[in-house]
C-alpha atoms as a PDB file:
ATOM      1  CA  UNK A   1     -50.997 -72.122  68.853  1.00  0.00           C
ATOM      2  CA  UNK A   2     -47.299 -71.148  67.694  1.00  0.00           C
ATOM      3  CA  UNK A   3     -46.031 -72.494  64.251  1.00  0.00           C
ATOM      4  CA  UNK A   4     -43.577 -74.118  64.776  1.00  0.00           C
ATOM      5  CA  UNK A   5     -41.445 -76.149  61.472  1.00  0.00           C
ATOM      6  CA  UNK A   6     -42.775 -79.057  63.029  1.00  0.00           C
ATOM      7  CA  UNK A   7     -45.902 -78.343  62.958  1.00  0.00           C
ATOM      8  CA  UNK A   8     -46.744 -75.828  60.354  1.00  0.00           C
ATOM      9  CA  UNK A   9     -48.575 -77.930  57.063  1.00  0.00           C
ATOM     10  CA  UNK A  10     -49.134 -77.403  53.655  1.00  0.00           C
ATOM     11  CA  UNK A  11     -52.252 -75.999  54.520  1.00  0.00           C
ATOM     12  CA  UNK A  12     -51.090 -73.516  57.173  1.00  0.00           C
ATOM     13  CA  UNK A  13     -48.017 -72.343  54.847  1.00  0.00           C
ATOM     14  CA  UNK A  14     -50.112 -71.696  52.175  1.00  0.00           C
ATOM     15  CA  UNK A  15     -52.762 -69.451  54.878  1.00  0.00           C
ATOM     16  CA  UNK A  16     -49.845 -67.535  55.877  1.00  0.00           C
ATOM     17  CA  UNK A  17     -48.454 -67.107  52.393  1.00  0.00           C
ATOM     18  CA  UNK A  18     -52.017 -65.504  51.464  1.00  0.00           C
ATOM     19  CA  UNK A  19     -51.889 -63.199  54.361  1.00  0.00           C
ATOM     20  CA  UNK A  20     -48.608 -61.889  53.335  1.00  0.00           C
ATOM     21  CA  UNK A  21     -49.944 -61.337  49.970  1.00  0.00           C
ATOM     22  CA  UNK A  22     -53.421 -60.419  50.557  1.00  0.00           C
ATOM     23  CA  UNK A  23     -53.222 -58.270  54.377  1.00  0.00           C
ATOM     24  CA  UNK A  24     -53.741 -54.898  55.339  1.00  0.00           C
ATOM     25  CA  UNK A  25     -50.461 -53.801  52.796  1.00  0.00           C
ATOM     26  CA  UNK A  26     -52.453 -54.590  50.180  1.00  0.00           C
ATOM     27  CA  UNK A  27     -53.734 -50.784  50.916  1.00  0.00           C
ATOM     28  CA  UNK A  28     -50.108 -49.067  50.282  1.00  0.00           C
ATOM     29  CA  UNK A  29     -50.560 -48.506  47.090  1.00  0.00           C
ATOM     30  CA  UNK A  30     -53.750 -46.755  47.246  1.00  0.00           C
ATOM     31  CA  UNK A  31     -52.814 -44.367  50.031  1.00  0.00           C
ATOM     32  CA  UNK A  32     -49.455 -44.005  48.173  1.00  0.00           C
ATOM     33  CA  UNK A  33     -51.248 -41.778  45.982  1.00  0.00           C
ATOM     34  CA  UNK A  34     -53.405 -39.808  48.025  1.00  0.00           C
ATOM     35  CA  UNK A  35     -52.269 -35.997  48.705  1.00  0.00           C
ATOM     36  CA  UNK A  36     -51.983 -34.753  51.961  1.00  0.00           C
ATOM     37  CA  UNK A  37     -55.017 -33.051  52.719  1.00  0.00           C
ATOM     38  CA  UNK A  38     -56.799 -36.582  51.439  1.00  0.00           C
ATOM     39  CA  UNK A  39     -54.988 -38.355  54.026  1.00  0.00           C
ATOM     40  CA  UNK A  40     -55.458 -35.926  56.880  1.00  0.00           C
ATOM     41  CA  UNK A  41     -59.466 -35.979  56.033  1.00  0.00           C
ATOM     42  CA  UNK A  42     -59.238 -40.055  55.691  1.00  0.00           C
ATOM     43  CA  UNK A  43     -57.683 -39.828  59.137  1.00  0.00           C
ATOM     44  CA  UNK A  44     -60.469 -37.594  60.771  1.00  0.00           C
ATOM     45  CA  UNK A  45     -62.416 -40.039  59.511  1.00  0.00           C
ATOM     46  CA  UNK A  46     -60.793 -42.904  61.207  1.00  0.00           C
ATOM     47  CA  UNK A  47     -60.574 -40.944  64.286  1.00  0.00           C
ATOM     48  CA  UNK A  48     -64.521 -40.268  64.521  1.00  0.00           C
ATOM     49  CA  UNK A  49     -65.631 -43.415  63.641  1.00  0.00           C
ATOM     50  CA  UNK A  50     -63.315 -45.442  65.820  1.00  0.00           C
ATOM     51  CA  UNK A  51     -65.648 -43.976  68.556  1.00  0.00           C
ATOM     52  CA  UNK A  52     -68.590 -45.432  67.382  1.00  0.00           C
ATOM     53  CA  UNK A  53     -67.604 -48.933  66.415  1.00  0.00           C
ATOM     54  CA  UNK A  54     -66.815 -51.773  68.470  1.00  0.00           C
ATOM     55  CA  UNK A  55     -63.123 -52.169  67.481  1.00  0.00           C
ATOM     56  CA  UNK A  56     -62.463 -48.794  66.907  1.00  0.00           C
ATOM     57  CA  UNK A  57     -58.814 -48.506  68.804  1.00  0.00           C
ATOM     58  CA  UNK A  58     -58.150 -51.301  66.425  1.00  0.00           C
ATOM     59  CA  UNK A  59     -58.958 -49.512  63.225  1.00  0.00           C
ATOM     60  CA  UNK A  60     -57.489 -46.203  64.483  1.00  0.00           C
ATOM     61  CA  UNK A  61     -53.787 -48.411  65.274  1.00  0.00           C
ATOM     62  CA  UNK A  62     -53.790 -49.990  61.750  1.00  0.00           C
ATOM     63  CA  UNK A  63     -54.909 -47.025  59.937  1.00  0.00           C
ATOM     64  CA  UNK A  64     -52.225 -44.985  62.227  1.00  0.00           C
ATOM     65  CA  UNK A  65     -49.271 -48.329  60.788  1.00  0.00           C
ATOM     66  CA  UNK A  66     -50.231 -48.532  57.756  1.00  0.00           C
ATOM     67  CA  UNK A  67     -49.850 -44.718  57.216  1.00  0.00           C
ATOM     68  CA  UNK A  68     -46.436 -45.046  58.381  1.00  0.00           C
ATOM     69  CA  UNK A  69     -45.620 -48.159  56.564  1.00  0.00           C
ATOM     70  CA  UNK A  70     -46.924 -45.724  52.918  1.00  0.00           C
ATOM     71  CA  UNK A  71     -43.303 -44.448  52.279  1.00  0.00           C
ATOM     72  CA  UNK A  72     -44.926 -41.103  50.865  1.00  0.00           C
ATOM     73  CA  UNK A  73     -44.113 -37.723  51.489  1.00  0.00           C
ATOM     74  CA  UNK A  74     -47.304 -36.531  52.738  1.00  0.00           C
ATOM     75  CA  UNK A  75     -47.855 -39.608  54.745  1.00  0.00           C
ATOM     76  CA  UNK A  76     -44.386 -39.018  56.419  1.00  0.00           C
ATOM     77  CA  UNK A  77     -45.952 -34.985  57.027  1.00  0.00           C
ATOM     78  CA  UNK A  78     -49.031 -36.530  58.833  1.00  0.00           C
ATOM     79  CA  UNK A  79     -47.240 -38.971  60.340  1.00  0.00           C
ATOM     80  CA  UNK A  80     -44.848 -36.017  61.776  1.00  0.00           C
ATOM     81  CA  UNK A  81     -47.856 -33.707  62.385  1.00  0.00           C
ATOM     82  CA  UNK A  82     -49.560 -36.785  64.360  1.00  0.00           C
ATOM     83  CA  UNK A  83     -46.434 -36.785  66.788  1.00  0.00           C
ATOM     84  CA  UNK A  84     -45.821 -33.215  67.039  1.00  0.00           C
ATOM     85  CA  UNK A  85     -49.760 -33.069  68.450  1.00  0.00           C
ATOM     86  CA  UNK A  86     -49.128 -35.948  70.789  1.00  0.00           C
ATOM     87  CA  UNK A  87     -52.120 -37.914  69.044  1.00  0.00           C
ATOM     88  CA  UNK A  88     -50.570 -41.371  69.868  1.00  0.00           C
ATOM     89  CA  UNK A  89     -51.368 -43.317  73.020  1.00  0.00           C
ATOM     90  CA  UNK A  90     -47.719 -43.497  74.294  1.00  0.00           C
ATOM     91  CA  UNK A  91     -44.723 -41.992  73.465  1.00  0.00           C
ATOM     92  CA  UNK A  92     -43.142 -45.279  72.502  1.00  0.00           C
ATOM     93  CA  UNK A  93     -45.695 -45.881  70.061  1.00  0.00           C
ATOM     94  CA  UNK A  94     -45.034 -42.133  68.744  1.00  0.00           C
ATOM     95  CA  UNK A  95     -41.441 -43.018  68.412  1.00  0.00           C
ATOM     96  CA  UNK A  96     -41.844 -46.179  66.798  1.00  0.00           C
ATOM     97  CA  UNK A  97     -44.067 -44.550  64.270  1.00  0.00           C
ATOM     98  CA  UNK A  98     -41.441 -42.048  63.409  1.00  0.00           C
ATOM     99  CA  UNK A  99     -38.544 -43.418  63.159  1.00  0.00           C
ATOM    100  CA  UNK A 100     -40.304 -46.364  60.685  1.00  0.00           C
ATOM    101  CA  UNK A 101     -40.654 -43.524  58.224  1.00  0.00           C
ATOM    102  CA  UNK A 102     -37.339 -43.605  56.796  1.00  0.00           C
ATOM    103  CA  UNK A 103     -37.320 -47.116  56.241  1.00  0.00           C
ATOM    104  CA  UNK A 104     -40.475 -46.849  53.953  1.00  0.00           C
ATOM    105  CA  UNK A 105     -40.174 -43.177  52.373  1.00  0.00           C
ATOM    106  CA  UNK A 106     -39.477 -43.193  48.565  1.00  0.00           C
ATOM    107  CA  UNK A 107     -38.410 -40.252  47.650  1.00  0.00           C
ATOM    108  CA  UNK A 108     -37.211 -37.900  50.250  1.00  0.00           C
ATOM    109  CA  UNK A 109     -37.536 -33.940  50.547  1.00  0.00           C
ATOM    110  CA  UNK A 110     -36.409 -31.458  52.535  1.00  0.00           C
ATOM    111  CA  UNK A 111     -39.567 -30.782  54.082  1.00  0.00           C
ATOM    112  CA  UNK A 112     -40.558 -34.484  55.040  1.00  0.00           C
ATOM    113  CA  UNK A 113     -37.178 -34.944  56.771  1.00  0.00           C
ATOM    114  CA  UNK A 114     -37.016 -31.856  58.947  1.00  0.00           C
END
């Protein structure tokens, strides 16, 4: 069902407002801090296991969104390493990936932007 002002409720605005505050972004901060060689292991990780669980594409997409969405260098150097290797499904998802970077990146270096 689409929400619609007519007939989104007090109930349903206050679900949605609780996504917003309590969804996968939630995670930012954490992987804000990691270093790049934590990242790159936590994304192995990802990688291997989205083989052996049921959603695993799904869990491998986010992890892949949300690294892009981190606005840290080293995320925008494994984001950047991820395209380079052609490790996205499609090319437009590779593109959309890296071109969200400088929207989200913090504190920009030399090395993250070339």
């Amino acid at each position: 069902e689409e929400y619609t002002t007519d007939n989104v409720n007090d109930k349903t605005r206050e679900h949605i407002n609780n996504l917003h505050k309590n969804g996968i972004l939630v995670l930012k901060p954490i992987l804000m801090k990691l270093n790049y060689d934590s990242l790159y292991s936590l994304k192995e990780r990802f990688l291997q296991e989205a083989e052996e669980v049921r959603h695993g594409g799904l869990v491998k997409n986010l992890f892949r969104e949300i690294v892009s969405a981190t606005g840290s260098n080293p995320s925008a150097l494994l984001v950047k390493e991820m395209v380079m290797k052609e490790e996205y499904d499609t090319d437009f998802t590779a593109a959309r990936e890296l071109l969200s970077i400088p929207f989200h990146i913090h504190r920009p270096t030399k090395k993250s932007c070339s």
